[in-house]
C-alpha atoms as a PDB file:
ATOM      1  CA  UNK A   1       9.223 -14.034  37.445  1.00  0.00           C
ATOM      2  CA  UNK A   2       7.658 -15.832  40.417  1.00  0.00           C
ATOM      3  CA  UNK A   3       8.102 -15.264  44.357  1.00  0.00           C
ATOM      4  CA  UNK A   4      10.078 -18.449  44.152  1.00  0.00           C
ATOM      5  CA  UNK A   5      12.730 -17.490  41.334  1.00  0.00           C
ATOM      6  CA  UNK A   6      12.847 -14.060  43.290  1.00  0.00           C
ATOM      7  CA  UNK A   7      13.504 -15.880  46.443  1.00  0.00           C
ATOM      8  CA  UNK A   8      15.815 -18.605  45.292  1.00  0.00           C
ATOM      9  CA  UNK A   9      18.131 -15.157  43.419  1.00  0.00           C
ATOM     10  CA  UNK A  10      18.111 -13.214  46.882  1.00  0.00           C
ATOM     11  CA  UNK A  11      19.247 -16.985  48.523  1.00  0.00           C
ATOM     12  CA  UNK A  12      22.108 -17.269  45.859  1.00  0.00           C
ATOM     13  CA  UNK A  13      23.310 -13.861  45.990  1.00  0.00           C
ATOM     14  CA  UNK A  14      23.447 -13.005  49.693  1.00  0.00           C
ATOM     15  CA  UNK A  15      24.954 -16.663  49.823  1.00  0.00           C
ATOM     16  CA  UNK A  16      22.388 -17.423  52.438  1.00  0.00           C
ATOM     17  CA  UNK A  17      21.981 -21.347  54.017  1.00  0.00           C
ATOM     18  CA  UNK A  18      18.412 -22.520  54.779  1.00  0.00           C
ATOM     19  CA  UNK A  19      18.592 -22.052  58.697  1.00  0.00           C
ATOM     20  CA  UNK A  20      20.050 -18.618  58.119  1.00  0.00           C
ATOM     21  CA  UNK A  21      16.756 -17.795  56.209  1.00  0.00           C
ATOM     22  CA  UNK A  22      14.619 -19.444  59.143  1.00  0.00           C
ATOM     23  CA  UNK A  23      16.625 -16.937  61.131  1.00  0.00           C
ATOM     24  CA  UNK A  24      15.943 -14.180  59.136  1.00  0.00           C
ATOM     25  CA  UNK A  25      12.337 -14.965  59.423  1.00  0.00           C
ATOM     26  CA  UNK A  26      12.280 -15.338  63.148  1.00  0.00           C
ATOM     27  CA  UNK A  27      13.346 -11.778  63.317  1.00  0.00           C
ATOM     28  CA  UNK A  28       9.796 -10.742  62.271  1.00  0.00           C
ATOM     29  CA  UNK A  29       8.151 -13.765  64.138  1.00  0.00           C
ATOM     30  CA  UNK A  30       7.029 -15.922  61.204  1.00  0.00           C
ATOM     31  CA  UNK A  31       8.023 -19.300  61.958  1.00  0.00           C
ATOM     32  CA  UNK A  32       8.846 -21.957  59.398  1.00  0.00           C
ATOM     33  CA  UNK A  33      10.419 -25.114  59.280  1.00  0.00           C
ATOM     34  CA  UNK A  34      13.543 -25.693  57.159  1.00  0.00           C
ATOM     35  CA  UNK A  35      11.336 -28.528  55.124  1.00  0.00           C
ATOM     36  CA  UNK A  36       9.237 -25.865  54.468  1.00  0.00           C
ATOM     37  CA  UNK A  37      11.731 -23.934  52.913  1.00  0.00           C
ATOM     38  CA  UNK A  38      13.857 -26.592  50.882  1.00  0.00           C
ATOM     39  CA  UNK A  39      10.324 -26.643  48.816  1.00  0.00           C
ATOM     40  CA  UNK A  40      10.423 -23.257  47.355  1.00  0.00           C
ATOM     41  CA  UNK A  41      13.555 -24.002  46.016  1.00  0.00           C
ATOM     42  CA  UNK A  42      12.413 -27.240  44.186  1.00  0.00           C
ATOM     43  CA  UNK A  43      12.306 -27.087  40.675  1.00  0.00           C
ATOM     44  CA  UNK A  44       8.410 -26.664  39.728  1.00  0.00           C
ATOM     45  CA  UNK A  45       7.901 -30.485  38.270  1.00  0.00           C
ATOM     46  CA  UNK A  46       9.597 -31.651  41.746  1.00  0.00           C
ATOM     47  CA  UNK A  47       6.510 -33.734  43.846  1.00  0.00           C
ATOM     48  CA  UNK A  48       7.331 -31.926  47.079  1.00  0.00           C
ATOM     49  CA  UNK A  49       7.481 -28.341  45.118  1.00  0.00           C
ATOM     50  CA  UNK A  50       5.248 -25.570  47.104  1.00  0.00           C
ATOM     51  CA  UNK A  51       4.698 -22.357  45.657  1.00  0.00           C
ATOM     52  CA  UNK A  52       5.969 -19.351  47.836  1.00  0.00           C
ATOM     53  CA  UNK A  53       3.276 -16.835  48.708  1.00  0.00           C
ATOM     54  CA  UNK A  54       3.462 -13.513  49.157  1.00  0.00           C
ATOM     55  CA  UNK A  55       3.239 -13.204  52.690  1.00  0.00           C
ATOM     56  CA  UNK A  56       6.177 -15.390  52.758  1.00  0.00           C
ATOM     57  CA  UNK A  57       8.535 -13.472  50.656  1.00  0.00           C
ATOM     58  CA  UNK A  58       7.155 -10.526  52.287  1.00  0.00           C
ATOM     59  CA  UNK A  59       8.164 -11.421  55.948  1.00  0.00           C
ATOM     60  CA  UNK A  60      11.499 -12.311  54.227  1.00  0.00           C
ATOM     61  CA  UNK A  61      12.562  -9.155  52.990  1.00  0.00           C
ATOM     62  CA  UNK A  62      11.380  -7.383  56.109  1.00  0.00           C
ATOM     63  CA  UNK A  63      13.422  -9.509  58.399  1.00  0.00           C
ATOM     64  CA  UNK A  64      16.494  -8.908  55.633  1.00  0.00           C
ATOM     65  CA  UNK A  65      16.482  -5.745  56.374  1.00  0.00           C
ATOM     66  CA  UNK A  66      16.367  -5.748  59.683  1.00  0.00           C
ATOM     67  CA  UNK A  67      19.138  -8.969  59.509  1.00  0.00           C
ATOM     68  CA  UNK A  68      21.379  -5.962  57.576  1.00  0.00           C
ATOM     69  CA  UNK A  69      20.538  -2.496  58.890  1.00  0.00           C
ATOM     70  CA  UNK A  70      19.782  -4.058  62.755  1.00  0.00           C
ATOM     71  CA  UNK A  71      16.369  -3.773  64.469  1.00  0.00           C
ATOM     72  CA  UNK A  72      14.236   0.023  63.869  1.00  0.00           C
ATOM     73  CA  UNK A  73      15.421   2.432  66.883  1.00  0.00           C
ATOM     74  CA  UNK A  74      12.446   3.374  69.696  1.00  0.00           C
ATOM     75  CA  UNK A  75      11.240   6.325  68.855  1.00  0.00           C
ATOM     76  CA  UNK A  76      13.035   9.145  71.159  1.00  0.00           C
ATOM     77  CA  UNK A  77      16.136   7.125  71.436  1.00  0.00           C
ATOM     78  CA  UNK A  78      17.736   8.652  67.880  1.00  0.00           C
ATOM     79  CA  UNK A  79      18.994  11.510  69.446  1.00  0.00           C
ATOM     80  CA  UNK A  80      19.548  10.662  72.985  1.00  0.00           C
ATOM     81  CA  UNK A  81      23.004  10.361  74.219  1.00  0.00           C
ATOM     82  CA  UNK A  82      24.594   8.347  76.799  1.00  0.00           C
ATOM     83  CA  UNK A  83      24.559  11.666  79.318  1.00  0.00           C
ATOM     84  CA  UNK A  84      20.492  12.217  79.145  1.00  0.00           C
ATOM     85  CA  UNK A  85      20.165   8.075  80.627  1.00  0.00           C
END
């Protein structure tokens, strides 16, 4: 299984639109263009077809989970209630 068929499964099943995933992306500061995208999900004989690297589907899943869990809390703020501000 390549990046792209794991990428294009994780697209399909979290019912996710190409500027959501540009989104998603941003969260972690990797930019990309939604042209960009549209290419991994190309079938492989398509002329435009890129193959999606790691660092790619790496950023991706990092900025999923910070698009579902929200962004990591500051260290020291875990515990810290609204009195101690």
């Amino acid at each position: 299984m390549t990046n792209n068929d794991i990428f294009k499964k994780l697209r399909v099943a979290l019912q996710l639109r190409d500027d959501e995933i540009v989104k998603i992306l941003e969260l972690v500061d990797f930019r990309i263009s939604r042209s960009e995208l549209g290419a991994f999900f190309r079938k492989e004989d398509h002329p435009n077809y890129m193959e999606c690297g790691d660092q790619v589907l790496r950023n991706f899943l990092n900025g999923l989970v910070i698009h579902l869990r929200g962004p990591k809390p500051v260290k020291g703020e875990k515990g810290k209630s609204k009195k101690e501000d």
